[in-house]
C-alpha atoms as a PDB file:
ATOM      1  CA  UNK A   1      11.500  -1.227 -12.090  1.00  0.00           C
ATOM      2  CA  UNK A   2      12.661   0.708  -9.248  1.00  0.00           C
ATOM      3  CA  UNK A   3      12.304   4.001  -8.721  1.00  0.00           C
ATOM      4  CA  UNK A   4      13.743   6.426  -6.251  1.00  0.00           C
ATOM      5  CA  UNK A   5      11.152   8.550  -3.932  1.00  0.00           C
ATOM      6  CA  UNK A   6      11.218  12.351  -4.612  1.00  0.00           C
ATOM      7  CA  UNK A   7      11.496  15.097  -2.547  1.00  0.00           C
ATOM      8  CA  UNK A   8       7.714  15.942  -2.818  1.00  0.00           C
ATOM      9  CA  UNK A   9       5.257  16.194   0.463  1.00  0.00           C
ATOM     10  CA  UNK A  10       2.494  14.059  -1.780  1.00  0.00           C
ATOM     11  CA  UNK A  11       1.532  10.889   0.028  1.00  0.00           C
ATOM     12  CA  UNK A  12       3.905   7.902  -1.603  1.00  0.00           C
ATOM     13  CA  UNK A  13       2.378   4.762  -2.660  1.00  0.00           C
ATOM     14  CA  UNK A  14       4.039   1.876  -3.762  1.00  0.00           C
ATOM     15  CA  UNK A  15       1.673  -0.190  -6.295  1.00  0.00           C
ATOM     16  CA  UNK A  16       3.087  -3.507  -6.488  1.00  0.00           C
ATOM     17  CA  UNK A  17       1.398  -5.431  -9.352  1.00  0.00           C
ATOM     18  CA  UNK A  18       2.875  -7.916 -11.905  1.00  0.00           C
ATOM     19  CA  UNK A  19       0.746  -7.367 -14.687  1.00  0.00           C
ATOM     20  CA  UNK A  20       2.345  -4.470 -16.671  1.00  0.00           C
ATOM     21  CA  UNK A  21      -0.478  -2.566 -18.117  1.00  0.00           C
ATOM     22  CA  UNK A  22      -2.422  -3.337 -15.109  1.00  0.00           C
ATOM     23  CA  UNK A  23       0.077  -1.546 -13.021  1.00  0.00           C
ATOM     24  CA  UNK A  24       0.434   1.638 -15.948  1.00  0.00           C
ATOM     25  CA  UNK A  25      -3.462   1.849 -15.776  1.00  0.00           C
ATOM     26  CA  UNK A  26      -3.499   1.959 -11.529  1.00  0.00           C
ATOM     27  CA  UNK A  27      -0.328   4.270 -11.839  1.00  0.00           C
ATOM     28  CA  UNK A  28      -1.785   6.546 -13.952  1.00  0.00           C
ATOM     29  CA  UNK A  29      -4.950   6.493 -11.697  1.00  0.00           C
ATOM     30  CA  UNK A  30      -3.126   7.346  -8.688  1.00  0.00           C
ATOM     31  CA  UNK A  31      -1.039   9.879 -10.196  1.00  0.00           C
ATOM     32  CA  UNK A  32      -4.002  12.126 -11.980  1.00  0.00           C
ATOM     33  CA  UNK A  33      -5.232  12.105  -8.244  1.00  0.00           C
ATOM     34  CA  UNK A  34      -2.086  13.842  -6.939  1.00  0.00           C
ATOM     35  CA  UNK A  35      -0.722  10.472  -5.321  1.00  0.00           C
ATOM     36  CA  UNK A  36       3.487  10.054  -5.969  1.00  0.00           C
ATOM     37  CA  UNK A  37       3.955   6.145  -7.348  1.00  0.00           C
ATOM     38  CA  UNK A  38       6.599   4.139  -6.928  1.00  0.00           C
ATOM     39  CA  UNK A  39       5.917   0.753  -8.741  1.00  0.00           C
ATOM     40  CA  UNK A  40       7.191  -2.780  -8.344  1.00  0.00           C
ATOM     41  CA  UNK A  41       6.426  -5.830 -10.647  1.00  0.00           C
ATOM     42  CA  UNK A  42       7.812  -8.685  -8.346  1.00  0.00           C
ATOM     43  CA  UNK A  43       7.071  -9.479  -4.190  1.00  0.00           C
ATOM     44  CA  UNK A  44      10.667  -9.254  -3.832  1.00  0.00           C
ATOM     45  CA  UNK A  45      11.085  -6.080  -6.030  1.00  0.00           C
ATOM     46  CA  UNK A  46       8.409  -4.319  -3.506  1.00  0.00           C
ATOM     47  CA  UNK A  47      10.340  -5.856  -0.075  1.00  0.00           C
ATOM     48  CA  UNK A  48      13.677  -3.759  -1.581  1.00  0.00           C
ATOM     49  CA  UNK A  49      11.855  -0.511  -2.597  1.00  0.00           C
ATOM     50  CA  UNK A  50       9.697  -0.314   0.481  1.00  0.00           C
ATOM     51  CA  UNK A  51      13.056  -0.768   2.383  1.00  0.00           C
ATOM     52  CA  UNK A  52      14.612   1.990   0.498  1.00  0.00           C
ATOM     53  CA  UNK A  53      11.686   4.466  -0.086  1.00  0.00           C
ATOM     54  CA  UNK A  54       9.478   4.141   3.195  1.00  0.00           C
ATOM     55  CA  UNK A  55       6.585   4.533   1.569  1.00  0.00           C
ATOM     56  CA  UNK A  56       3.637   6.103   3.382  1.00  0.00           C
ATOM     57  CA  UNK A  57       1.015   3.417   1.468  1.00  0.00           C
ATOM     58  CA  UNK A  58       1.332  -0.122  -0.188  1.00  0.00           C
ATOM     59  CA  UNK A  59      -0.732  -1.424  -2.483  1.00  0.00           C
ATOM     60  CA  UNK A  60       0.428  -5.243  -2.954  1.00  0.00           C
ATOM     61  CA  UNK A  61      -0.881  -7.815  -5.578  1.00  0.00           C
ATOM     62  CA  UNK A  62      -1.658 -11.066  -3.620  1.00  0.00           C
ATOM     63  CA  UNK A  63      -0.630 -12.901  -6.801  1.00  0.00           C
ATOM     64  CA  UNK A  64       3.228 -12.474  -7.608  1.00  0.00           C
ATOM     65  CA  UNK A  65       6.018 -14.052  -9.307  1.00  0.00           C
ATOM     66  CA  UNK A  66       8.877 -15.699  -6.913  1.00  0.00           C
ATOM     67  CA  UNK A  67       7.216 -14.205  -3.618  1.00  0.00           C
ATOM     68  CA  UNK A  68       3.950 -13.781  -3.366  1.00  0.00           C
ATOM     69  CA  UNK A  69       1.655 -11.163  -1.890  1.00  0.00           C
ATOM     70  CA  UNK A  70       1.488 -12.312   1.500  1.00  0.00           C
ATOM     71  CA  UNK A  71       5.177 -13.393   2.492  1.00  0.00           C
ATOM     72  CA  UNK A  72       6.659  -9.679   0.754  1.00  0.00           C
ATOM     73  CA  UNK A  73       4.148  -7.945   3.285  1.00  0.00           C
ATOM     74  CA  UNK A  74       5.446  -9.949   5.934  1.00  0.00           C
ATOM     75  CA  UNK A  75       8.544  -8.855   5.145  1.00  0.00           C
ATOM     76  CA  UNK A  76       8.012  -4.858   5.302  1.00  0.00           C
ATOM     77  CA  UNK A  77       6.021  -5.517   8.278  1.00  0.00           C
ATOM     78  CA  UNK A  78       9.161  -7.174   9.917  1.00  0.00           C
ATOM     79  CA  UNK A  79      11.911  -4.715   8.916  1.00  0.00           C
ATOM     80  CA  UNK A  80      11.419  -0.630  10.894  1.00  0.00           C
ATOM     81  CA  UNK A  81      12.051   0.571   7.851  1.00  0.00           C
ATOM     82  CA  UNK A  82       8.819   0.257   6.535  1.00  0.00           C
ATOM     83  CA  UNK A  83       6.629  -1.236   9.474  1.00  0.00           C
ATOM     84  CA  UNK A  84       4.769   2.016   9.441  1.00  0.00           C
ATOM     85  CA  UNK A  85       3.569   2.004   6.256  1.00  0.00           C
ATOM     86  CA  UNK A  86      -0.421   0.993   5.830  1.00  0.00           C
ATOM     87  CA  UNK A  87      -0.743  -1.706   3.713  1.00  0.00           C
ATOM     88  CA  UNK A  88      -3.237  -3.091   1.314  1.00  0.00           C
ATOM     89  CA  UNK A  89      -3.736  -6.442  -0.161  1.00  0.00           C
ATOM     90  CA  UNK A  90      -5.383  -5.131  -3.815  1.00  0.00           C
ATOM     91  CA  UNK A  91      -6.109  -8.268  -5.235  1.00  0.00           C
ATOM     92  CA  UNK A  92      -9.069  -9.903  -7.797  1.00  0.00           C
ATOM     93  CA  UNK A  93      -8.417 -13.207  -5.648  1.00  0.00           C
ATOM     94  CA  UNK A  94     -10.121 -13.337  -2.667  1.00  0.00           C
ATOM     95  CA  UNK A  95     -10.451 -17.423  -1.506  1.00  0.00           C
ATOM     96  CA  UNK A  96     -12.730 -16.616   1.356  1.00  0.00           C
ATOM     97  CA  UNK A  97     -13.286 -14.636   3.940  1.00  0.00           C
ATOM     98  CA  UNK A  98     -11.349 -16.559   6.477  1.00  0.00           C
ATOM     99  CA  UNK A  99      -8.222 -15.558   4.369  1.00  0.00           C
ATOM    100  CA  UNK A 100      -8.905 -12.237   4.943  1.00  0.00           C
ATOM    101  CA  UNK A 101      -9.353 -12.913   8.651  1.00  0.00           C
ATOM    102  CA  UNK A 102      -6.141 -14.582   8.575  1.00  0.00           C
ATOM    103  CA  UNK A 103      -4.503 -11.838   6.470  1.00  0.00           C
ATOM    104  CA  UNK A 104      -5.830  -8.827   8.280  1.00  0.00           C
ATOM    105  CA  UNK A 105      -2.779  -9.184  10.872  1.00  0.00           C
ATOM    106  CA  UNK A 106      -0.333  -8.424   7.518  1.00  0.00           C
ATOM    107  CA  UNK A 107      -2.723  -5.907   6.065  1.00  0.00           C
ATOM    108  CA  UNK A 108      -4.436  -2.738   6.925  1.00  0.00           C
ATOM    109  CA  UNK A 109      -7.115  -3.461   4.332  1.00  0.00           C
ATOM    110  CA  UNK A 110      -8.724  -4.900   0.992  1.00  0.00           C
ATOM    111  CA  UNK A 111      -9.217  -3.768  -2.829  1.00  0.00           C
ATOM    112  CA  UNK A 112     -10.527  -5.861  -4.848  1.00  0.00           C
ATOM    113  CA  UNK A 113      -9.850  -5.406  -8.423  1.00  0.00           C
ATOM    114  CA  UNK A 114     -10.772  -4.556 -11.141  1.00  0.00           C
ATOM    115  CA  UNK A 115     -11.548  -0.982  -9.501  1.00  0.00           C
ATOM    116  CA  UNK A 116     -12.415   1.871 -11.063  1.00  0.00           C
ATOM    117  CA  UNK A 117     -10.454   5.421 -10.898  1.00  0.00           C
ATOM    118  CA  UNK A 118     -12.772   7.100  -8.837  1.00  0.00           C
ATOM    119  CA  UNK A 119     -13.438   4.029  -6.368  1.00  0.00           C
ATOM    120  CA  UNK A 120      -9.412   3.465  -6.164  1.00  0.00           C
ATOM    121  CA  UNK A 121      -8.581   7.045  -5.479  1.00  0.00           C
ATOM    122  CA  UNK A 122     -11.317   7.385  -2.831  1.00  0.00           C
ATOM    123  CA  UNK A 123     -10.777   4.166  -1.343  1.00  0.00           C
ATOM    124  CA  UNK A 124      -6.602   4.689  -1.001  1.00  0.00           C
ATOM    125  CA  UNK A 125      -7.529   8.814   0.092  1.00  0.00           C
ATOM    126  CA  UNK A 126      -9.519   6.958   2.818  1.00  0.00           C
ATOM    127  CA  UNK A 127      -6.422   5.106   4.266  1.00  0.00           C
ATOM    128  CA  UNK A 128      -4.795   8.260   3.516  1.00  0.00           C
ATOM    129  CA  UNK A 129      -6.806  10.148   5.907  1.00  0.00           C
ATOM    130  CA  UNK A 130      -6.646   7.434   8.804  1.00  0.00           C
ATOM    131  CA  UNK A 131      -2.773   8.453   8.916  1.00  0.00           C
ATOM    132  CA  UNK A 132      -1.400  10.839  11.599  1.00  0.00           C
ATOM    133  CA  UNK A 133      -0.699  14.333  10.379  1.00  0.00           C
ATOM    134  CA  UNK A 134       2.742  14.452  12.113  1.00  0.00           C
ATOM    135  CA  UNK A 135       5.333  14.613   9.614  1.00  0.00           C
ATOM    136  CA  UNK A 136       9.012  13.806  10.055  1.00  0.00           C
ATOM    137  CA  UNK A 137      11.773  14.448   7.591  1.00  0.00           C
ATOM    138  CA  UNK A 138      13.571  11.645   6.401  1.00  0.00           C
ATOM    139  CA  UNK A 139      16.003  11.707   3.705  1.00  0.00           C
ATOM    140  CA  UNK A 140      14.666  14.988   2.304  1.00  0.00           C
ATOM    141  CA  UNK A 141      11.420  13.990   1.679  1.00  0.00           C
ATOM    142  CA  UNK A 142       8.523  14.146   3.832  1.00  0.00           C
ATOM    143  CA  UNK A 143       7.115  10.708   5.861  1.00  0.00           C
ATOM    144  CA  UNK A 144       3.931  10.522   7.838  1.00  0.00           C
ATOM    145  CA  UNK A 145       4.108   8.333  10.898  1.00  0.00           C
ATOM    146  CA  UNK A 146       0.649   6.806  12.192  1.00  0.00           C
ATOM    147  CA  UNK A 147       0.250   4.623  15.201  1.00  0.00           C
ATOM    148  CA  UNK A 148       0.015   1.111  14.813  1.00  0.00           C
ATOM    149  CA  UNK A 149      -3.761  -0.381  15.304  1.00  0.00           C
ATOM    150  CA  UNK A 150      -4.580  -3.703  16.272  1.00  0.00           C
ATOM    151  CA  UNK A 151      -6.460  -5.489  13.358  1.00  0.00           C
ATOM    152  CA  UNK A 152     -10.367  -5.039  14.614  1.00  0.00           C
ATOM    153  CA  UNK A 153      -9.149  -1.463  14.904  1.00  0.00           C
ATOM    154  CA  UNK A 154      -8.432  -1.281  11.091  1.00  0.00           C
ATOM    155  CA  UNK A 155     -10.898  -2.397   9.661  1.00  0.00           C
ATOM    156  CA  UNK A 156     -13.496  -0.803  11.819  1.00  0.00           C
ATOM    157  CA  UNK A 157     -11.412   2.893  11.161  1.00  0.00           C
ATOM    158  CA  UNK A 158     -11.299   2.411   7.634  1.00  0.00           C
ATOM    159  CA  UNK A 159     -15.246   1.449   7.268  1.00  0.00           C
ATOM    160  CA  UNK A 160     -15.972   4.574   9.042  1.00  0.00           C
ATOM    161  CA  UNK A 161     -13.518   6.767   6.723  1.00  0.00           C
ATOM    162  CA  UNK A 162     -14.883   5.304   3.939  1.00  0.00           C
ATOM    163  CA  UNK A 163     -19.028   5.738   4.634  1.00  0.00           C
END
């Protein structure tokens, strides 16, 4: 299901998700809250329209269909592109906690679903926040740059934002 990013200055997130009316429900969640969504239902669906888009936020499933969660965010994080964006593993699947020690070189941060709207939209507006207010223009549309944080760094910034 790819979708082309607009020419709008609203943060972009891509909400990668494999469940259909999951991903309609989060989408719709996002967008009431003034968020532009680009959605993907596959791991290798969201590698091609991060490339493409840039997206200033990722929200990726864990559990996907032909490449999974963690080997599609490897892949964004590997290509300039998209290395910028922050990324979030949104997942109901959490093994343990030392899998999200291991993952939190790949991601910026956890959601655990289900989620409600209002915990979703304050918990991505968090993430939002933690991004540098320079914008560049690329392609038309607007793209906010951050600086890359080491791991410890992320998750301690984003407990802050969120308290």
């Amino acid at each position: 299901m790819q979708q082309q990013r607009g020419t709008t200055t609203d943060p972009t997130i891509l909400l990668v998700e494999d469940n259909d009316d999951t991903r309609r429900v989060y989408s719709i969640m996002l967008r009431h809250a003034g968020f532009e969504v680009v959605e993907a239902a596959t791991g290798a669906e969201a590698v091609e329209i991060a490339l493409e888009n840039a997206p200033d936020l990722i929200l990726m499933d864990m559990n996907l269909p032909m490449l999974d969660g963690r080997e599609a965010a490897r892949r964004i994080k590997a290509d300039p592109r998209a290395s910028t964006a922050t990324l979030l593993a949104f997942s109901a699947m959490v093994d343990s906690t030392a899998d999200l020690r291991r993952d939190s070189a790949l991601f910026d941060g956890f959601i655990a679903k289900p989620v409600t709207a209002s915990d979703l939209v304050r918990r991505v507006s968090a993430y939002m926040h933690l991004l540098s207010p320079c914008a560049t223009k690329r392609g038309g549309s607007s793209r906010v740059h951050r600086a890359p944080l080491e791991p410890s760094e992320r998750v301690s910034q984003a407990g802050t934002a969120l308290q």
